[in-house]
N, C-alpha and C. Protein backbone atom coordinates (compact mmCIF):
# COMPACT_ATOMS: atom_id res chain seq x y z
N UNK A 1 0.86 -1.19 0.00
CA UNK A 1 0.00 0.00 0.00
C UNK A 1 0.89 1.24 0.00
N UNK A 2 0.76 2.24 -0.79
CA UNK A 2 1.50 3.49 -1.07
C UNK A 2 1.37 3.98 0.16
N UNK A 3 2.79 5.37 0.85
CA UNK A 3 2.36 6.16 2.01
C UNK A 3 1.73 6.71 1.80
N UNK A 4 1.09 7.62 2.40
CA UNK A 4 0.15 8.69 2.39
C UNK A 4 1.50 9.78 2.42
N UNK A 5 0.91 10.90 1.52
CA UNK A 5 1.50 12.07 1.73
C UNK A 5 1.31 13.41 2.67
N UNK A 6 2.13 13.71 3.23
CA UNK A 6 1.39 14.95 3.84
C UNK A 6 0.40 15.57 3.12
N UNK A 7 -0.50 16.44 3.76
CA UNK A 7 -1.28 17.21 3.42
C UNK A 7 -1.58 18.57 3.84
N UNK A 8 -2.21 19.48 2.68
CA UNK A 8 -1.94 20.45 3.65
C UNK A 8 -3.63 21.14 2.40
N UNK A 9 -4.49 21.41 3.43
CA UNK A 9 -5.78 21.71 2.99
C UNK A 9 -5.96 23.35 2.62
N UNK A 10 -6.16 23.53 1.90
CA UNK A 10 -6.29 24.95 1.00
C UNK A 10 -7.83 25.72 1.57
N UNK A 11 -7.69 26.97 1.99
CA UNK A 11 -8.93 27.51 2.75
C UNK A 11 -8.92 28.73 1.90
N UNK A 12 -9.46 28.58 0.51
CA UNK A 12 -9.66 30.85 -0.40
C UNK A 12 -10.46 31.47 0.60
N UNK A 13 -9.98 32.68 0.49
CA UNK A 13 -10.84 33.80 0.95
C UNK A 13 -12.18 33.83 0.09
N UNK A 14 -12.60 35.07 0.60
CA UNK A 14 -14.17 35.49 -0.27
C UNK A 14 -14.81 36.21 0.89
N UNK A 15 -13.98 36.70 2.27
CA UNK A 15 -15.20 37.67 3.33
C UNK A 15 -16.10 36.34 4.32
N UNK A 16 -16.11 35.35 3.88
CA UNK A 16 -16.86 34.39 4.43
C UNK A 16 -18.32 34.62 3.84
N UNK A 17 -18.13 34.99 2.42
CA UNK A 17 -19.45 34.57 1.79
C UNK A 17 -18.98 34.07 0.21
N UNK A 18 -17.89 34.16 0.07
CA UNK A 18 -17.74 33.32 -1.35
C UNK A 18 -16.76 32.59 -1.20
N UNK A 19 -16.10 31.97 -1.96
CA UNK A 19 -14.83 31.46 -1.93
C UNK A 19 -14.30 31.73 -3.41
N UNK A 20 -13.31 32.65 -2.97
CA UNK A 20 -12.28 33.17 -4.17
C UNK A 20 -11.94 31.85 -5.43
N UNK A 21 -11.85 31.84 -6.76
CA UNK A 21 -11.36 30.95 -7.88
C UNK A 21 -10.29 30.79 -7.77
N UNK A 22 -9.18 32.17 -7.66
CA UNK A 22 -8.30 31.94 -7.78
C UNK A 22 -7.08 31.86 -6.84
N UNK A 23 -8.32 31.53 -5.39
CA UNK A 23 -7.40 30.68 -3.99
C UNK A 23 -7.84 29.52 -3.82
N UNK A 24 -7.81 28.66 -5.18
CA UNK A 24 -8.26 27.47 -5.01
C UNK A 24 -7.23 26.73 -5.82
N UNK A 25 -7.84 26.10 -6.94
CA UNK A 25 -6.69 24.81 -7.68
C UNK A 25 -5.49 25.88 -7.60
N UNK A 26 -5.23 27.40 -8.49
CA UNK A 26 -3.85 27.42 -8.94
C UNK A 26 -2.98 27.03 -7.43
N UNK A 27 -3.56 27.34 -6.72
CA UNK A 27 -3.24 27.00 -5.21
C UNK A 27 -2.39 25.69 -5.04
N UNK A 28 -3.46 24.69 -5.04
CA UNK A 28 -3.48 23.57 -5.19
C UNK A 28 -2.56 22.60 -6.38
N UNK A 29 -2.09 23.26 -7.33
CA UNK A 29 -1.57 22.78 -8.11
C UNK A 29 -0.02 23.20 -7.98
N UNK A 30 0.28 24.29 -7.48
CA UNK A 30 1.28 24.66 -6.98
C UNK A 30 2.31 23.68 -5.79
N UNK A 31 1.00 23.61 -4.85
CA UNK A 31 1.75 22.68 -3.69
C UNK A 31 2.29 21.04 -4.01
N UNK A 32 1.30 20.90 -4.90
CA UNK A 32 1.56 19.29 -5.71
C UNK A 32 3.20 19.33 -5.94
N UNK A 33 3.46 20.14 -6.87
CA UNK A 33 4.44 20.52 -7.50
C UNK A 33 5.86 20.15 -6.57
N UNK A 34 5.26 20.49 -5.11
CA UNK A 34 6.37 20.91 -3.95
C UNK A 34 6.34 19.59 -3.03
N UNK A 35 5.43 18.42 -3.67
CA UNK A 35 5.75 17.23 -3.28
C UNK A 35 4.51 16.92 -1.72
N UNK A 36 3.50 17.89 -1.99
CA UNK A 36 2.74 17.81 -0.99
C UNK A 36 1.09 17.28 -1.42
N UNK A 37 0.26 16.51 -1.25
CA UNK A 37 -1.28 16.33 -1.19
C UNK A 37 -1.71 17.56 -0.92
N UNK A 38 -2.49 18.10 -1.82
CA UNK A 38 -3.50 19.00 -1.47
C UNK A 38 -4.78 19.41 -2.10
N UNK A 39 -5.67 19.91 -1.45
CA UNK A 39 -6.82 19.81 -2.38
C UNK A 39 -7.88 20.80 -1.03
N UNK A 40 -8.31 21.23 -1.93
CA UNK A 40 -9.82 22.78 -1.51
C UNK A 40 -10.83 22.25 -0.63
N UNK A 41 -10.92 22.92 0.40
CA UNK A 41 -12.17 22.66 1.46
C UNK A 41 -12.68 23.44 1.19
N UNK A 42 -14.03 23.50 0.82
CA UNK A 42 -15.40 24.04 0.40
C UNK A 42 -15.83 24.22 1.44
N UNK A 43 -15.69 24.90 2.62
CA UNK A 43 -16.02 25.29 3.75
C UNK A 43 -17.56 26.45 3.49
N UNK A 44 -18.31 25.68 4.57
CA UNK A 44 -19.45 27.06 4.59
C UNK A 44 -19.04 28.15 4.88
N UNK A 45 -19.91 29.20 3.58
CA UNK A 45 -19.83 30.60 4.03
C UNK A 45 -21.48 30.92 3.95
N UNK A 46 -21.80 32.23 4.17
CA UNK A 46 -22.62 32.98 4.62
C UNK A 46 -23.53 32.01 5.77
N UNK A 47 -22.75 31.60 6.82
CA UNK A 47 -23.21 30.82 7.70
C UNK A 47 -22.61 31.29 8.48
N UNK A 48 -22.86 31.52 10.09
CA UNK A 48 -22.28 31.84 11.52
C UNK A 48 -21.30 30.86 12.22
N UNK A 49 -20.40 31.63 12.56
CA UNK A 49 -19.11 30.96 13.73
C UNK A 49 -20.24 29.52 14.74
N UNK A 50 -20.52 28.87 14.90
CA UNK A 50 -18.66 28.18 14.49
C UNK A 50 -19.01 27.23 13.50
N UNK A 51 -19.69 26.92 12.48
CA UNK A 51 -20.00 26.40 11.27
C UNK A 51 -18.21 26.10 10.75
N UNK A 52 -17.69 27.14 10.05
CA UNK A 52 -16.92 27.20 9.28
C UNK A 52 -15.71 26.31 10.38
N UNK A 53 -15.50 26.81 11.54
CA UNK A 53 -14.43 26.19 12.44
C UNK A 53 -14.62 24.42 12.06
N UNK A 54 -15.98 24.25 12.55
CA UNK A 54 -15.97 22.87 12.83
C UNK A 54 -16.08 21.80 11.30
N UNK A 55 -16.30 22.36 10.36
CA UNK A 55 -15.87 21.96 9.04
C UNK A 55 -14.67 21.98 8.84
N UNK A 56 -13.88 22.44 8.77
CA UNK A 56 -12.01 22.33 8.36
C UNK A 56 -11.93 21.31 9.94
N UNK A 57 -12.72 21.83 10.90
CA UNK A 57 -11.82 21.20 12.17
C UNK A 57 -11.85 18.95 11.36
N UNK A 58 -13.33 19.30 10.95
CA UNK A 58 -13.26 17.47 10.38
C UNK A 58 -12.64 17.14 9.49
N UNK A 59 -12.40 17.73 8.35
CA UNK A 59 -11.92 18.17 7.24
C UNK A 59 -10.39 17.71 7.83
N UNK A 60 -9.77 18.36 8.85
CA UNK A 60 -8.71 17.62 9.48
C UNK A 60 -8.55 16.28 10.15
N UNK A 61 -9.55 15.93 10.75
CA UNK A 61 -9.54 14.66 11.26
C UNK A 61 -9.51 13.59 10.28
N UNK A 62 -10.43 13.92 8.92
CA UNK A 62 -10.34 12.98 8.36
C UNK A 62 -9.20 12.94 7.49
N UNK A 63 -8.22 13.50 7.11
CA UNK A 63 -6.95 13.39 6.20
C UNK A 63 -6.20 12.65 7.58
N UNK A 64 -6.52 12.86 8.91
CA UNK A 64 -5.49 11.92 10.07
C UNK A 64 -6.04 10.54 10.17
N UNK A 65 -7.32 10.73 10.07
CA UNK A 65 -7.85 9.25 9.95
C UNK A 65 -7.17 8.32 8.69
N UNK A 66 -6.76 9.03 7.34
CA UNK A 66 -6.60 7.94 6.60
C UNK A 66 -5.30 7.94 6.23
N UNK A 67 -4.54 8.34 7.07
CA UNK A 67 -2.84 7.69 7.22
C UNK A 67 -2.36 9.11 6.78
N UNK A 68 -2.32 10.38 6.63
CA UNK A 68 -1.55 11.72 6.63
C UNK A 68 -1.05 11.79 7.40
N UNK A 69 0.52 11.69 7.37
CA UNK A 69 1.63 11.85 8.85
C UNK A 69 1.73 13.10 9.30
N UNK A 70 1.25 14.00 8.11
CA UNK A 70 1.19 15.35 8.90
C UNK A 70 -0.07 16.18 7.96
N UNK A 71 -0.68 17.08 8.76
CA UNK A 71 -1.86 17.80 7.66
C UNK A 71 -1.38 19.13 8.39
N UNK A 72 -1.17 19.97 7.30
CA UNK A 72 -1.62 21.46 7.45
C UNK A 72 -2.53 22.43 6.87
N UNK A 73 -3.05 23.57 7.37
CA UNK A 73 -3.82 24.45 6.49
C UNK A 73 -2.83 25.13 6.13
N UNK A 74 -3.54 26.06 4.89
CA UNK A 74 -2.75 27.22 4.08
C UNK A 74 -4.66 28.11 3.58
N UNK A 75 -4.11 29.38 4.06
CA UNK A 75 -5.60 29.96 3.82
C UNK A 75 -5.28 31.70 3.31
N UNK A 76 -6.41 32.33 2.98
CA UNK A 76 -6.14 33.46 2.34
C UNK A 76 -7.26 34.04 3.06
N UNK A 77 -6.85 35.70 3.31
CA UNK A 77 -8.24 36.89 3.49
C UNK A 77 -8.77 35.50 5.10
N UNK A 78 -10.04 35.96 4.43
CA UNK A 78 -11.07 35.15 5.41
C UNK A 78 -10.55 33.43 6.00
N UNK A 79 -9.99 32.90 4.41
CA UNK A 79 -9.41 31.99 4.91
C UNK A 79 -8.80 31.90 5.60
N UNK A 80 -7.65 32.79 5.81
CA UNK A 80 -6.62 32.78 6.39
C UNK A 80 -7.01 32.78 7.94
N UNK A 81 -8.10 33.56 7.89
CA UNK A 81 -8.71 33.40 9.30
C UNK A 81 -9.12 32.33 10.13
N UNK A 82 -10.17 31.31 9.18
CA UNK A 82 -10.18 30.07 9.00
C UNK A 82 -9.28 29.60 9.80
N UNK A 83 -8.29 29.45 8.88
CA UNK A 83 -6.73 28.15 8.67
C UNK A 83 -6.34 28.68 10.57
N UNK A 84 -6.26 29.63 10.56
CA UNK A 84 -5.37 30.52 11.76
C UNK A 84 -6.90 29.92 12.91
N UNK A 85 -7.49 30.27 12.72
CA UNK A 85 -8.60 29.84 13.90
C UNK A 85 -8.38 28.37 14.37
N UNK A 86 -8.52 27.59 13.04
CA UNK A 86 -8.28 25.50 13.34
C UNK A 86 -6.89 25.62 14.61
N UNK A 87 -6.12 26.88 13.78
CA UNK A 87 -4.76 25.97 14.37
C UNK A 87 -4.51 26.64 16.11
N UNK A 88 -5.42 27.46 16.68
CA UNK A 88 -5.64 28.28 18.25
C UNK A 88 -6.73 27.80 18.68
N UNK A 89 -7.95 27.78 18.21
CA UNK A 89 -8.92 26.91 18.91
C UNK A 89 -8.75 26.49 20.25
N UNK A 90 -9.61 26.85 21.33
CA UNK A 90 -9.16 26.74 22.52
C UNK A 90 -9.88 25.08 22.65
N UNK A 91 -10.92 24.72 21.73
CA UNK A 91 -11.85 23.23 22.08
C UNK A 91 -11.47 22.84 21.12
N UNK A 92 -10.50 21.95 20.64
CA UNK A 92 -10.71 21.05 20.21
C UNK A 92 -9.63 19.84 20.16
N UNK A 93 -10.18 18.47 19.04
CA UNK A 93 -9.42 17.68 19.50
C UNK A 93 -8.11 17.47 19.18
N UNK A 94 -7.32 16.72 19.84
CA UNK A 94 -5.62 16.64 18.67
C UNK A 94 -5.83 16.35 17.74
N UNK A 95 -6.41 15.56 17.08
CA UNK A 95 -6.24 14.88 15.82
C UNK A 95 -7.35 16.61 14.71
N UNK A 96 -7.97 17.15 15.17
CA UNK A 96 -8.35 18.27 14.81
C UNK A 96 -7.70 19.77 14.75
N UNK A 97 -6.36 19.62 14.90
CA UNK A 97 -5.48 20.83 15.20
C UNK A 97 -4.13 20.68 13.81
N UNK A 98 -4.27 21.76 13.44
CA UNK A 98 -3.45 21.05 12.05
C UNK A 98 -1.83 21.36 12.61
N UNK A 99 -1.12 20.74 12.10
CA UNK A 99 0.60 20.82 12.41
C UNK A 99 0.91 22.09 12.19
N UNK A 100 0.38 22.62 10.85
CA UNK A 100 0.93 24.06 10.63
C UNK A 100 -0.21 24.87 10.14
N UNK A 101 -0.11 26.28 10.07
CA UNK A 101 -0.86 26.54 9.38
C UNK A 101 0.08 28.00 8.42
N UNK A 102 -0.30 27.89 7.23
CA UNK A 102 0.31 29.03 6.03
C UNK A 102 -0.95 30.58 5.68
N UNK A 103 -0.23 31.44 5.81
CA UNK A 103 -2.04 32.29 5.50
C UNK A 103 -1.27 33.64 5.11
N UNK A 104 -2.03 33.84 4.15
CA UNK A 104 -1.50 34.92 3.01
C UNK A 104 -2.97 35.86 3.44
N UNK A 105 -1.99 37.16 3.69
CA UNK A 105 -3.24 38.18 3.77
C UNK A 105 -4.03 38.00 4.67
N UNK A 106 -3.78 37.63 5.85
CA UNK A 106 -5.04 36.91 6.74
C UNK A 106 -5.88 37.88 7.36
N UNK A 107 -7.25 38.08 7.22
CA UNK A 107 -7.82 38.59 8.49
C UNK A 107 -7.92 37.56 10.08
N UNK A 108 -7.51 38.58 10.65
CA UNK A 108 -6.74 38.40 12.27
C UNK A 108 -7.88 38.38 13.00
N UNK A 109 -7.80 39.43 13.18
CA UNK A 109 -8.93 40.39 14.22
C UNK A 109 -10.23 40.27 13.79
N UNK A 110 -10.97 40.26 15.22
CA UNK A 110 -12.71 40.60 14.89
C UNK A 110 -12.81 41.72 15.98
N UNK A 111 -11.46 42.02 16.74
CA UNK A 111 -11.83 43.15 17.36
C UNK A 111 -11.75 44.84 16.45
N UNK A 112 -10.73 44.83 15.63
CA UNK A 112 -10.17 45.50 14.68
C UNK A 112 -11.26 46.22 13.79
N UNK A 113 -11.49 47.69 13.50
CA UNK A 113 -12.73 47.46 12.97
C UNK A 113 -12.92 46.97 11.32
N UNK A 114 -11.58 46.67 11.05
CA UNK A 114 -11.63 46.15 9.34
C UNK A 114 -11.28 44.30 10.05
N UNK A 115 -11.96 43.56 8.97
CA UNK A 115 -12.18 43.36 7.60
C UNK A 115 -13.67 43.39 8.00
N UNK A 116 -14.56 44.61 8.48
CA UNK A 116 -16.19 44.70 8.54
C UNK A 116 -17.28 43.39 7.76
N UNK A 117 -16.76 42.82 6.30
CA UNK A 117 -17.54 41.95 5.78
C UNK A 117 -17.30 40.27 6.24
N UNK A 118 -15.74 40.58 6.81
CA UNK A 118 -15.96 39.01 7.31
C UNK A 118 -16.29 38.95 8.83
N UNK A 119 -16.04 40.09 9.50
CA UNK A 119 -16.91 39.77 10.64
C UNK A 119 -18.63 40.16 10.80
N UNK A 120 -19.00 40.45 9.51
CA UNK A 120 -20.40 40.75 9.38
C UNK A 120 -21.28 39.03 9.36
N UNK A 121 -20.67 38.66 8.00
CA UNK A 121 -20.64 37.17 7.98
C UNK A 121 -20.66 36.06 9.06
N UNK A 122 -19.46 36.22 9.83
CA UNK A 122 -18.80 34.80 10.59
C UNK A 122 -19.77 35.15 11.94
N UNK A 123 -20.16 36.62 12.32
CA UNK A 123 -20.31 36.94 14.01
C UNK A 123 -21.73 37.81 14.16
N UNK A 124 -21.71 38.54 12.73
CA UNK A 124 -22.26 39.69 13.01
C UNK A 124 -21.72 40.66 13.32
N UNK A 125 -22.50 42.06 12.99
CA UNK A 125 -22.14 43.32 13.29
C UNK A 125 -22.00 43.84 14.60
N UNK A 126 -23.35 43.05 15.17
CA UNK A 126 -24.07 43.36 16.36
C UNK A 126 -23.18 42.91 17.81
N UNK A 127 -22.34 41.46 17.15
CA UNK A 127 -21.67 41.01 18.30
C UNK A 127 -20.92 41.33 18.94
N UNK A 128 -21.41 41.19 20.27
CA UNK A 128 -20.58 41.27 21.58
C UNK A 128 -19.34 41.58 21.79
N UNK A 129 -18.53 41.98 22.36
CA UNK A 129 -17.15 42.40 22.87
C UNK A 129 -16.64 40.56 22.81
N UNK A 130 -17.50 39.94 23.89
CA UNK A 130 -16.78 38.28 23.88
C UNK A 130 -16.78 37.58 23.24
N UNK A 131 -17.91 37.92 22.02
CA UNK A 131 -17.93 36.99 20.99
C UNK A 131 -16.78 37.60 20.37
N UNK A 132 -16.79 38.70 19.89
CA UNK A 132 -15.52 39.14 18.81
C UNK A 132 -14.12 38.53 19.80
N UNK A 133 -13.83 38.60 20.85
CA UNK A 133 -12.67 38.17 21.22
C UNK A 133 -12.72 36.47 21.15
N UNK A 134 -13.70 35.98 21.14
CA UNK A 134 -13.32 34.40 21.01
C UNK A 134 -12.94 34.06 19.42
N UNK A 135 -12.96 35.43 18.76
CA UNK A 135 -13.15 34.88 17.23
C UNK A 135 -11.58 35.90 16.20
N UNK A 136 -10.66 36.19 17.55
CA UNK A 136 -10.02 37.30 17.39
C UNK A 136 -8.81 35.93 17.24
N UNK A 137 -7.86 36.05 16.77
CA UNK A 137 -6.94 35.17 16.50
C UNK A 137 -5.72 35.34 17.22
N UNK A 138 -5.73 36.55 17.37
CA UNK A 138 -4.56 37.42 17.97
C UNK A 138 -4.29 37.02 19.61
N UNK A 139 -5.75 36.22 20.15
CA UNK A 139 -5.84 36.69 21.64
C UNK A 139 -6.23 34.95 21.77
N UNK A 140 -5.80 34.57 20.90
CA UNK A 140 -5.89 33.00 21.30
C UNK A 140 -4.66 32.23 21.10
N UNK A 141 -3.78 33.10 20.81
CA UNK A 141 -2.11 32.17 20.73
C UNK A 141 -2.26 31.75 21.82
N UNK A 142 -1.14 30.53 21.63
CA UNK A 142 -0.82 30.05 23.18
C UNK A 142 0.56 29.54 22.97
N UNK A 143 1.63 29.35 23.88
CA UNK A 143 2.40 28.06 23.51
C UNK A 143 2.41 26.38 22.57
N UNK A 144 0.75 26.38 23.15
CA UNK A 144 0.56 24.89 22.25
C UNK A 144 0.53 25.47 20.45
N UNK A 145 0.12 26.64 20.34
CA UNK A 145 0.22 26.71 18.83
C UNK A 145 0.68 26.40 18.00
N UNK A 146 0.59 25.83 16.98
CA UNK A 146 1.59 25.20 15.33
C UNK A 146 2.46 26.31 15.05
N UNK A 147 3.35 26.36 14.37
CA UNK A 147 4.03 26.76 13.61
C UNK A 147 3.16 27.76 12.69
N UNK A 148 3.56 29.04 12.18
CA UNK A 148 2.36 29.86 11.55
C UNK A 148 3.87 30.28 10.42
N UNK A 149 3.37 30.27 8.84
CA UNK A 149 4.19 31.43 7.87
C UNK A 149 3.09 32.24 7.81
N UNK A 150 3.16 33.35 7.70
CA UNK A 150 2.29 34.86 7.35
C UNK A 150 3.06 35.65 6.45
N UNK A 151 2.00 35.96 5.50
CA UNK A 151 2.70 37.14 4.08
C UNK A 151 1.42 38.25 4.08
N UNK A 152 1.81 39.32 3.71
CA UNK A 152 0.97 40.33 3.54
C UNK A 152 1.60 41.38 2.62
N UNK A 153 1.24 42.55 2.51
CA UNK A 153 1.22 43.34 1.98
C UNK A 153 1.45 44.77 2.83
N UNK A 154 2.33 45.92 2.71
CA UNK A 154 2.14 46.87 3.58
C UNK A 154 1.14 47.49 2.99
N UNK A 155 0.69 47.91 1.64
CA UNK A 155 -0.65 48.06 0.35
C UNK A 155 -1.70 48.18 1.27
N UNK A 156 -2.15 47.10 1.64
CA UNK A 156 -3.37 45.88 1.94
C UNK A 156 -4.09 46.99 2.52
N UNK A 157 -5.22 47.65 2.11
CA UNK A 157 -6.32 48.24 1.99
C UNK A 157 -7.50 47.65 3.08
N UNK A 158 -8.39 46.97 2.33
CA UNK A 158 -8.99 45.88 2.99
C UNK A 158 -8.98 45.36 4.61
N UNK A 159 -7.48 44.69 4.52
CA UNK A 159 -7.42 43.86 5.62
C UNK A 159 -5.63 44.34 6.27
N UNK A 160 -5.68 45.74 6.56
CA UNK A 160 -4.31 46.24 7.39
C UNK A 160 -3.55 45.69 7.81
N UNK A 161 -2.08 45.70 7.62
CA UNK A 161 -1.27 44.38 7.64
C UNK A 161 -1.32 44.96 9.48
N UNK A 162 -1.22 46.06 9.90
CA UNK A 162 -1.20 46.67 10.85
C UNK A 162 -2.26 46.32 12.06
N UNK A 163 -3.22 45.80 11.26
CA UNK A 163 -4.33 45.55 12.17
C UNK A 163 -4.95 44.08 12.66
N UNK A 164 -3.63 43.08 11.67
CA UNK A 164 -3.97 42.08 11.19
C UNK A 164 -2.53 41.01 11.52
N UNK A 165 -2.00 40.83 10.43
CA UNK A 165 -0.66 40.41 10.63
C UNK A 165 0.37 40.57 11.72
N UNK A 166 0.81 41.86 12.24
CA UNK A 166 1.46 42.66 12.81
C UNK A 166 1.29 41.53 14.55
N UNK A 167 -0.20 41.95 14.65
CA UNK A 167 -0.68 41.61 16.53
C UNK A 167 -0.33 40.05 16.22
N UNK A 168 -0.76 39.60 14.99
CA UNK A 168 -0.47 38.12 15.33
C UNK A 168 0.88 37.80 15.13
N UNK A 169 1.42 38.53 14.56
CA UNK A 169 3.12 37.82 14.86
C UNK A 169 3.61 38.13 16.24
N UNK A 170 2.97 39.48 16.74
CA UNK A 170 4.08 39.66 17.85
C UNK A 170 3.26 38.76 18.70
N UNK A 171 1.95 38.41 18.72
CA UNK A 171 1.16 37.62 19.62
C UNK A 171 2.34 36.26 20.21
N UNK A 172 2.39 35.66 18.65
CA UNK A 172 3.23 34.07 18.26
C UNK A 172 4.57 34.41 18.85
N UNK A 173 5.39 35.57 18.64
CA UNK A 173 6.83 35.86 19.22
C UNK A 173 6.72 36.06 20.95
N UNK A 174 5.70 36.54 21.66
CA UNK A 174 5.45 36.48 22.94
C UNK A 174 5.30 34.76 23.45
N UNK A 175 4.73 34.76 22.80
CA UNK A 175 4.17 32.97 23.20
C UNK A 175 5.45 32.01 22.82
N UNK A 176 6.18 32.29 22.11
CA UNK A 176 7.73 31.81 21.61
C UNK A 176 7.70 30.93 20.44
N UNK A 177 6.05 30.69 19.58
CA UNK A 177 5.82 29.64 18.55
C UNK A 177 6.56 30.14 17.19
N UNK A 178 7.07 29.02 17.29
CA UNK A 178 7.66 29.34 15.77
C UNK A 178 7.09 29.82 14.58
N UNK A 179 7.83 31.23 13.86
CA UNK A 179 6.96 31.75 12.84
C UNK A 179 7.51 32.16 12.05
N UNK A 180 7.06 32.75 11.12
CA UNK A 180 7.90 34.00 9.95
C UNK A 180 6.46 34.31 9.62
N UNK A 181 7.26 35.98 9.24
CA UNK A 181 6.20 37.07 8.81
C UNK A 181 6.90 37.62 7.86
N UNK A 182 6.31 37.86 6.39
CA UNK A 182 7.00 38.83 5.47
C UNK A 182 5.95 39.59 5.17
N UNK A 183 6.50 40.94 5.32
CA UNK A 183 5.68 41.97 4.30
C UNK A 183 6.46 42.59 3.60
N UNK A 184 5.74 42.57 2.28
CA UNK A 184 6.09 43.19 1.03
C UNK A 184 5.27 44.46 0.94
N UNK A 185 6.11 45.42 0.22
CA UNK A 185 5.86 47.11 0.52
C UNK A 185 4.93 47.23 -0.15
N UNK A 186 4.33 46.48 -1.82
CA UNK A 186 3.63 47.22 -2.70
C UNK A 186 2.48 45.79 -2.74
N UNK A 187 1.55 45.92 -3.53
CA UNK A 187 0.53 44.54 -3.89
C UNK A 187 -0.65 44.70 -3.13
N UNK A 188 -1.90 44.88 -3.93
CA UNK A 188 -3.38 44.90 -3.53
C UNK A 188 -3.76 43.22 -2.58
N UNK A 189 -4.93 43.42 -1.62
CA UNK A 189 -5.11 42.99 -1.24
C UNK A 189 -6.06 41.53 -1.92
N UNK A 190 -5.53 40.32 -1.77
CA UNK A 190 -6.28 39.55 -2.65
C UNK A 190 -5.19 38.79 -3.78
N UNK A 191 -3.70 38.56 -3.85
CA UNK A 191 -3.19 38.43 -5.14
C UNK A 191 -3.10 36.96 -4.99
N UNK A 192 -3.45 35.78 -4.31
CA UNK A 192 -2.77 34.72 -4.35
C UNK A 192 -1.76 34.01 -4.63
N UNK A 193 -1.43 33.59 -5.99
CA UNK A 193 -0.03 33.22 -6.12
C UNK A 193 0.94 34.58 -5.93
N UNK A 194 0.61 35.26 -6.56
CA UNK A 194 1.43 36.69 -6.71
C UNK A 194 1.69 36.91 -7.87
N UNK A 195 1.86 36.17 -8.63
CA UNK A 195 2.82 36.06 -10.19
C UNK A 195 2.82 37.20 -10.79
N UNK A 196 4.08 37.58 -11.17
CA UNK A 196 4.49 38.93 -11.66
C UNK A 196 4.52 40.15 -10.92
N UNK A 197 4.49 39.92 -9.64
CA UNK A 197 4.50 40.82 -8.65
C UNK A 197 5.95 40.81 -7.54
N UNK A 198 5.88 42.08 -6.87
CA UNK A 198 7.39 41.31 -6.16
C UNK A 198 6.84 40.54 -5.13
N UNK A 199 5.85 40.41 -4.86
CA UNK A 199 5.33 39.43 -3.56
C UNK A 199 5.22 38.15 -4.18
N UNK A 200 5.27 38.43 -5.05
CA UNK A 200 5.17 36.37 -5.79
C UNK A 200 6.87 35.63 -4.81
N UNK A 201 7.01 36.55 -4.20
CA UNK A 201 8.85 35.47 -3.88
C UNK A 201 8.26 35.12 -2.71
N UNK A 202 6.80 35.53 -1.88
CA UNK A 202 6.39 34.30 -0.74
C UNK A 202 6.25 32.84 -0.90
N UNK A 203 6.09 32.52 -2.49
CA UNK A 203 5.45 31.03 -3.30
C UNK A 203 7.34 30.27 -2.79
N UNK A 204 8.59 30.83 -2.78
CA UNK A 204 9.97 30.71 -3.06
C UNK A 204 9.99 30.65 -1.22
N UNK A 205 9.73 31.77 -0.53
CA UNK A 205 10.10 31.63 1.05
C UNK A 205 8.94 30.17 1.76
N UNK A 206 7.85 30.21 1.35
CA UNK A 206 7.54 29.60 2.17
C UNK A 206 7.57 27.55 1.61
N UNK A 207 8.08 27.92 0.11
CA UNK A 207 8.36 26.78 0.20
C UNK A 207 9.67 25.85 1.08
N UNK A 208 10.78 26.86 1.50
CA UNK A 208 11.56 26.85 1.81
C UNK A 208 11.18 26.40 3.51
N UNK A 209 10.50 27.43 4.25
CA UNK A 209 10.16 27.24 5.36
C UNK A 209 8.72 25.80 5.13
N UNK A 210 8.10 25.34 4.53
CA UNK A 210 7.57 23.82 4.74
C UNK A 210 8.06 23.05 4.47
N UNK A 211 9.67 22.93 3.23
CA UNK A 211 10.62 21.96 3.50
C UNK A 211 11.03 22.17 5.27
N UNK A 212 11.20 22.64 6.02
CA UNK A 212 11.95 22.60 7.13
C UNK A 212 11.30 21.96 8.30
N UNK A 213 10.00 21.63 7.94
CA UNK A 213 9.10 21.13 8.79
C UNK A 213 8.87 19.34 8.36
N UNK A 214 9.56 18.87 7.66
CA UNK A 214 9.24 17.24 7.23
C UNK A 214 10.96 16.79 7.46
């Protein structure tokens, strides 16, 4: 019987009401390339917290159930939020916590008042101070956390690398979890691969940093 290959589950953005085209296969076809299983979770959107959590959270169990020695997420925008939520989650199980997680552009924060459409989506407008902090990414590091790569944009309009990226790295550097953060000076919010951009050299760093993890 063949090994199983690592895996590492692909989460597009879209605000948590669509899922982006082009944070999906080119995605996916990329990581193949780099000697990894991967393939798109169709995760619910325009559905409420914790819907979306507990879908990737199975979505993980089952790539551990069928012999994956290691599964990670990789997520974008909203995804990224996603991917970053599976891997802090204060409930859940081991076999539901991914090894790593990769997230380009991530929205962080639900305390923050941007990215407004994905916390309109995932929480509501209306919600609570405690709901937004259980859904804040920034304020759920811990020591047990995976390994996190983060890329952004200093650009990033939308989703402030400042408001976003920034709290969660220094969050992960307080807590001592291993990480890298790159931001690149120029590039709209949303580019996925990057190609033809100078941020396309995250596709080059972070392949580098998930060789270092097998």
């Amino acid at each position: 019987m063949p090994k199983s290959l690592p895996t590492i589950l692909v989460l597009p953005g879209g605000g948590y009401s669509r899922l982006a085209p082009h944070e999906r296969e080119p995605i996916t076809a990329w990581l193949r390339t780099l000697g990894w299983n991967a393939r798109v979770v169709e995760y619910p959107v325009a559905t409420r917290h914790p819907a979306p959590l507990l879908a990737i959270q199975s979505e993980i169990a089952k790539e551990r159930a069928a012999g994956a020695p290691m599964v990670g997420v990789l997520g974008f925008s909203a995804g990224g939020h996603l991917a970053a939520h599976a891997a802090v989650a204060p409930i859940a199980e081991p076999e539901e916590r991914p090894d790593f997680a990769v997230l380009g552009y991530p929205v962080v924060s639900m305390v923050s008042p941007t990215h407004a459409g994905s916390r309109e989506n995932l929480i509501g407008l209306d919600a609570n101070r405690f709901l937004r902090e259980d859904t804040s990414i920034e304020l759920l590091v811990t020591p047990a956390t995976p390994p996190m790569f983060i890329w952004h944009t200093a650009a990033d309009e939308p989703v402030p690398v400042g408001e976003h990226s920034y709290p969660l790295a220094s969050a992960l550097a307080a807590a001592g979890v291993r990480h890298e953060l790159h931001v690149f000076a120029d590039g709209k919010h949303g580019l996925g691969l990057a190609e033809g951009t100078p941020a396309e050299a995250w596709q080059s760093l972070c392949e580098i940093w998930l060789s270092s993890l097998r």
